[in-house]
C-alpha atoms as a PDB file:
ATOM      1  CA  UNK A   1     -14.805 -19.216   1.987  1.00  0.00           C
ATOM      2  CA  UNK A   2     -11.880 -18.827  -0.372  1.00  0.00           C
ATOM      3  CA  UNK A   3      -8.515 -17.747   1.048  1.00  0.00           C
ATOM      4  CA  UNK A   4      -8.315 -14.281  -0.436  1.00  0.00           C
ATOM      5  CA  UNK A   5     -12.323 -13.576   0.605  1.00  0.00           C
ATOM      6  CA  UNK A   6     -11.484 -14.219   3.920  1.00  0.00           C
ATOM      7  CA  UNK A   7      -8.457 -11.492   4.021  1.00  0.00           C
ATOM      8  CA  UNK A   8     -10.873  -9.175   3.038  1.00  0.00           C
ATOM      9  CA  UNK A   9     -13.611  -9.776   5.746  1.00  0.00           C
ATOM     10  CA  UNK A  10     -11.107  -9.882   8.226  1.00  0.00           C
ATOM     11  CA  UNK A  11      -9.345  -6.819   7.572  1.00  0.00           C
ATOM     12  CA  UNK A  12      -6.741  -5.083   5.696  1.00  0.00           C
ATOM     13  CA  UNK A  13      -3.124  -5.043   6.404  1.00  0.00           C
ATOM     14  CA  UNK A  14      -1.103  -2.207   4.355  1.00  0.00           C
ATOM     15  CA  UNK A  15       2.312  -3.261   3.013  1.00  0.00           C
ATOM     16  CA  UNK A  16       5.245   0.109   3.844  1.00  0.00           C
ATOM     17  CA  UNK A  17       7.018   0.532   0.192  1.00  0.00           C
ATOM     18  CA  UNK A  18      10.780   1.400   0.643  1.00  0.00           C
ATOM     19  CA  UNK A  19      10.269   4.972   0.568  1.00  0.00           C
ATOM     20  CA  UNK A  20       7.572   4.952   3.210  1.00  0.00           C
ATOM     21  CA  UNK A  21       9.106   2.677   5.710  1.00  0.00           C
ATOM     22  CA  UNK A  22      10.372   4.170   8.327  1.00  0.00           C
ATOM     23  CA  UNK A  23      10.383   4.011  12.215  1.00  0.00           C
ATOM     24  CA  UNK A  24       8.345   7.622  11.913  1.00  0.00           C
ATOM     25  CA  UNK A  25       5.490   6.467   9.975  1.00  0.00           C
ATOM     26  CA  UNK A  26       5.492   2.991  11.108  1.00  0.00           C
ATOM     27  CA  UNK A  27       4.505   4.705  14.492  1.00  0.00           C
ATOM     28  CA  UNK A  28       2.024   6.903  13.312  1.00  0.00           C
ATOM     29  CA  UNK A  29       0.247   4.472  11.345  1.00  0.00           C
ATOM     30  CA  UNK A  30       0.212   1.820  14.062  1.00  0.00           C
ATOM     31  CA  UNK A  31      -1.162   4.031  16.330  1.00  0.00           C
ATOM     32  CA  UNK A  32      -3.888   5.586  14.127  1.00  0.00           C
ATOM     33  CA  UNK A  33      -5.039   1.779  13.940  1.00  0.00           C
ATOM     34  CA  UNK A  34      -3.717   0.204  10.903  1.00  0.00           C
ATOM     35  CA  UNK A  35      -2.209  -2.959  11.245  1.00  0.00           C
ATOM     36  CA  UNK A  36       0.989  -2.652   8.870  1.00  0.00           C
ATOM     37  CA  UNK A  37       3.987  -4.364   7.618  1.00  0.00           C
ATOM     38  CA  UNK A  38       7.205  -3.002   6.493  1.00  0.00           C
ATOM     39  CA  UNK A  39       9.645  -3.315   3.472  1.00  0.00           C
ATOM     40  CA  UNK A  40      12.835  -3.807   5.432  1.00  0.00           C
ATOM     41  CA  UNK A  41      10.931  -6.837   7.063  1.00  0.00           C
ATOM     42  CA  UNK A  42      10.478  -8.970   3.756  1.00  0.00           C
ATOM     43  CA  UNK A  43      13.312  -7.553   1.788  1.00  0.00           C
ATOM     44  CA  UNK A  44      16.759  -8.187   3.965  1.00  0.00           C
ATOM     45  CA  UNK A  45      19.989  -8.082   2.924  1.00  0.00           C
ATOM     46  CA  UNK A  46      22.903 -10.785   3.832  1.00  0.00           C
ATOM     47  CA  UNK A  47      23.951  -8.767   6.818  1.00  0.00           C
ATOM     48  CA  UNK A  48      20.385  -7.836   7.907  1.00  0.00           C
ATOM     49  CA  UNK A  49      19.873  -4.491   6.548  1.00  0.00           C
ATOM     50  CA  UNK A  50      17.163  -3.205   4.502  1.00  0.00           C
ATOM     51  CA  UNK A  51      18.193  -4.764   0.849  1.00  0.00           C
ATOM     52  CA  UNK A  52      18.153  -2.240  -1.935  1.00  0.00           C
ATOM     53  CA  UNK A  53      17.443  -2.550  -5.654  1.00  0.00           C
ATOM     54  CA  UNK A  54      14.350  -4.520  -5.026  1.00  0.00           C
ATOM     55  CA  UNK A  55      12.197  -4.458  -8.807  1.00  0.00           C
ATOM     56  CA  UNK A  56       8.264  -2.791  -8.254  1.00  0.00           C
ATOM     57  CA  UNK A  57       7.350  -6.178  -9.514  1.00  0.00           C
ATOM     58  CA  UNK A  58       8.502  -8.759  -6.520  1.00  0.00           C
ATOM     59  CA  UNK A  59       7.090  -5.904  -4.083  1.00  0.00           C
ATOM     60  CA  UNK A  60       3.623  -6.201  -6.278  1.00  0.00           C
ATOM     61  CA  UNK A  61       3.629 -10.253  -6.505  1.00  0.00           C
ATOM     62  CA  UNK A  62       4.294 -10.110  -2.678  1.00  0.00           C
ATOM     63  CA  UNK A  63       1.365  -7.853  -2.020  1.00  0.00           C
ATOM     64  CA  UNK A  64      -0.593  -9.607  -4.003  1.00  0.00           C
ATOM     65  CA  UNK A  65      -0.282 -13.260  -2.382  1.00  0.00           C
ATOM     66  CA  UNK A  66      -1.209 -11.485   0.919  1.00  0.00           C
ATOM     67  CA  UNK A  67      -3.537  -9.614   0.320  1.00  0.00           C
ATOM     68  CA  UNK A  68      -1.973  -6.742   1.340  1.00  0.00           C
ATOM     69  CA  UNK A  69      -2.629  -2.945   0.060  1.00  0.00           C
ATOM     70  CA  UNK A  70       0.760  -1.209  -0.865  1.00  0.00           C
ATOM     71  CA  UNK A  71       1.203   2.031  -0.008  1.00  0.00           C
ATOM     72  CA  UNK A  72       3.715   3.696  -2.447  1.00  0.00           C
ATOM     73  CA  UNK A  73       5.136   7.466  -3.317  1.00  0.00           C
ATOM     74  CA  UNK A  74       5.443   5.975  -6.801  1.00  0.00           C
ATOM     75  CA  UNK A  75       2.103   7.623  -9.037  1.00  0.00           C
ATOM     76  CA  UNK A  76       3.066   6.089 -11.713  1.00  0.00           C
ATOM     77  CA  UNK A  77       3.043   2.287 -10.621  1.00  0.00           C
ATOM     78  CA  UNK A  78       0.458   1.206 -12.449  1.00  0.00           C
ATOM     79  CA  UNK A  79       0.990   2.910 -15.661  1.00  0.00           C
ATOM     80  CA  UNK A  80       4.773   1.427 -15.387  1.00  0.00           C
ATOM     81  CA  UNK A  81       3.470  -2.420 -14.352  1.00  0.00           C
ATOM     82  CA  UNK A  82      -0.016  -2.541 -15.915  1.00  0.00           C
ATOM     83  CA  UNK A  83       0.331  -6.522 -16.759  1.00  0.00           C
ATOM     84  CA  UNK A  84       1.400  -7.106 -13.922  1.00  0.00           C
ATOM     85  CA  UNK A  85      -0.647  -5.761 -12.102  1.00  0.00           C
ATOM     86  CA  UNK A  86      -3.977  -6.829 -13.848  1.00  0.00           C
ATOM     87  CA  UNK A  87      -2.354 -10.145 -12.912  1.00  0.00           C
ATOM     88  CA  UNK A  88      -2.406  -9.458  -9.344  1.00  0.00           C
ATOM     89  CA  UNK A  89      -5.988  -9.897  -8.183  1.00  0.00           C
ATOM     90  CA  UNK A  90      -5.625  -9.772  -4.441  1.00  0.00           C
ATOM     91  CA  UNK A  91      -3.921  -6.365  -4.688  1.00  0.00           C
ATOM     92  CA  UNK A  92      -4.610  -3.033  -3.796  1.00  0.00           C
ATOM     93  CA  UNK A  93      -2.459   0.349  -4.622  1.00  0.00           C
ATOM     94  CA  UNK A  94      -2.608   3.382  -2.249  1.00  0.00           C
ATOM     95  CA  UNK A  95      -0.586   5.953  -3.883  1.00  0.00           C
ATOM     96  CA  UNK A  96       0.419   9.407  -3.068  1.00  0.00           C
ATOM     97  CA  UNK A  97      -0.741  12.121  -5.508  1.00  0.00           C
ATOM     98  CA  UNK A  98       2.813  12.842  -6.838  1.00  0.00           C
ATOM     99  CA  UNK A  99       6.243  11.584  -6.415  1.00  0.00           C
ATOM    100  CA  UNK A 100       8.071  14.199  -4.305  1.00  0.00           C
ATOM    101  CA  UNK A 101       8.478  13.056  -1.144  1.00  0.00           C
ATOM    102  CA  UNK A 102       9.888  15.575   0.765  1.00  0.00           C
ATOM    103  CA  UNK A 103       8.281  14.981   3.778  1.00  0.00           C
ATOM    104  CA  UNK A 104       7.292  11.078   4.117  1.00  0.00           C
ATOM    105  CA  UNK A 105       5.600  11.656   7.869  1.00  0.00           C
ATOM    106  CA  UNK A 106       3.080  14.186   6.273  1.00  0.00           C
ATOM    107  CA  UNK A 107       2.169  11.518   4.012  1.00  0.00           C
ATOM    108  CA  UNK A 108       1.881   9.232   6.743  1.00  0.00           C
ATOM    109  CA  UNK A 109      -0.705  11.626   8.407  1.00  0.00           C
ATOM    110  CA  UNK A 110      -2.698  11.666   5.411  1.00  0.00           C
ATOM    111  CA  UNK A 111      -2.795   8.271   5.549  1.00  0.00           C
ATOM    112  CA  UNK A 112      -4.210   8.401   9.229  1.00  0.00           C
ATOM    113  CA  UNK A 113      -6.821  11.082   8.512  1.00  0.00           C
ATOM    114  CA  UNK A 114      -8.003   9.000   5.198  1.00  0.00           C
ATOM    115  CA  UNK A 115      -8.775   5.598   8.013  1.00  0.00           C
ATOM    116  CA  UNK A 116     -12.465   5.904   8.388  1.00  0.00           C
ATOM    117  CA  UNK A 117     -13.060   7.466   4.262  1.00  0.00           C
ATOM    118  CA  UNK A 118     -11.163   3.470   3.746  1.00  0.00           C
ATOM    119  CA  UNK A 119     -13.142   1.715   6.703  1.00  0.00           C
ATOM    120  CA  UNK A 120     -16.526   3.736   4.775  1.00  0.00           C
ATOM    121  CA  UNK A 121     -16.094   2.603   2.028  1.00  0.00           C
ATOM    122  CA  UNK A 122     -15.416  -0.989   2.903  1.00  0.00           C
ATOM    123  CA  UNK A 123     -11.755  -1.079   0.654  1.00  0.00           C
ATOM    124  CA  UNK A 124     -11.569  -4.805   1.646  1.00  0.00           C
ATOM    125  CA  UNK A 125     -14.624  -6.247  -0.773  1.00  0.00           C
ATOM    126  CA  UNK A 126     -13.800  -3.752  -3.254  1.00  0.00           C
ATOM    127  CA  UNK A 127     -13.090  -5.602  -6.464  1.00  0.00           C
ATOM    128  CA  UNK A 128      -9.280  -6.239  -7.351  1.00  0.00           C
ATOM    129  CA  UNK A 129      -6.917  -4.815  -8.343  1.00  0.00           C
ATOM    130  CA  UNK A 130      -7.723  -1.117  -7.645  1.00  0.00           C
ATOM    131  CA  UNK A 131      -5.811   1.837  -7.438  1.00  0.00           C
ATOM    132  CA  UNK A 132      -6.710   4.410  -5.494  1.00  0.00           C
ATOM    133  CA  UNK A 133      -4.548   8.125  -4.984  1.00  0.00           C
ATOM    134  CA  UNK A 134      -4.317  10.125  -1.810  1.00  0.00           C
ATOM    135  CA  UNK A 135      -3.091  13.896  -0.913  1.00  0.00           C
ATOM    136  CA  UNK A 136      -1.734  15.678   1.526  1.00  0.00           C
ATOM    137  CA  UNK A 137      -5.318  16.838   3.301  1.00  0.00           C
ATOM    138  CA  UNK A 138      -6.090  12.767   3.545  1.00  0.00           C
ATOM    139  CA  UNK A 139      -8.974  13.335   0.554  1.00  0.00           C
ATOM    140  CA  UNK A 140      -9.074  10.454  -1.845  1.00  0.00           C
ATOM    141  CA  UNK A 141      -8.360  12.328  -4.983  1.00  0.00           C
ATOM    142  CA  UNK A 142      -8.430   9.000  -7.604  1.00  0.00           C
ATOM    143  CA  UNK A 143     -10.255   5.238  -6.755  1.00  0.00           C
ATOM    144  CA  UNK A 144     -11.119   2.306  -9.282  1.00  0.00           C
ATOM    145  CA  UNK A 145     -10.568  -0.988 -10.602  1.00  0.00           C
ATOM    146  CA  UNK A 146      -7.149  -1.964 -12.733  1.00  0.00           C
ATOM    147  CA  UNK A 147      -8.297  -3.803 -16.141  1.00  0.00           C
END
């Protein structure tokens, strides 16, 4: 089996953007079962804190030669990095349905009540990149394939 086929039958990890990591949702999502990894793990700074000004691009590429789906506040990702993007085909993009964060946590708890509608519908074989957009209730309000 190829590298990236394998990441997909063994599960999905989902990659914190900078705007969703924090300790808060971290927690949440851990403990709703998702096996996660954070921004201000792969993206330090000289003295060890989280490094800003990080381009949507590097934070795509890295996704992308995991395997990892990103989970984002940004919408408009795709439409802003569509070659890059339809370059990236290990990647998929969980979005939120609009850009105001207000409060990250109840995004985070979307997230946990969308689990099983992802685990249904098998988002690890689906074919890459996809982009798929989430509200506040945890409904899947946008899903498909990038190209």
């Amino acid at each position: 089996m190829s590298i990236p086929y394998q990441r997909w039958r063994d599960g999905y990890v989902l990659f914190l953007d900078d705007a969703f990591d924090c300790d808060e949702t971290y927690e949440c999502l851990v403990d709703a079962g998702y096996e996660v990894q954070r921004f201000s793990r792969h993206f330090v700074g000289p003295d060890g804190s989280r490094k800003q000004g990080i381009d949507d691009e590097q934070v795509l590429r890295l996704c992308n030669r995991h395997g990892w789906i990103l989970v984002t506040t940004d919408s408009n990702i795709v439409r802003m990095h569509l070659n890059v993007v339809k370059e990236c085909t290990h990647l998929g993009i969980l979005a939120t349905a609009h850009n105001r964060e207000q409060d990250i946590t109840a995004w985070a708890k979307s997230l946990c009540r969308l689990k099983l509608c992802i685990e249904r519908n098998n988002f690890r074989k689906r074919q890459r990149p996809w982009y798929g957009q989430f509200d506040r209730n945890g409904r899947l309000t946008k899903i498909g394939t990038v190209g």
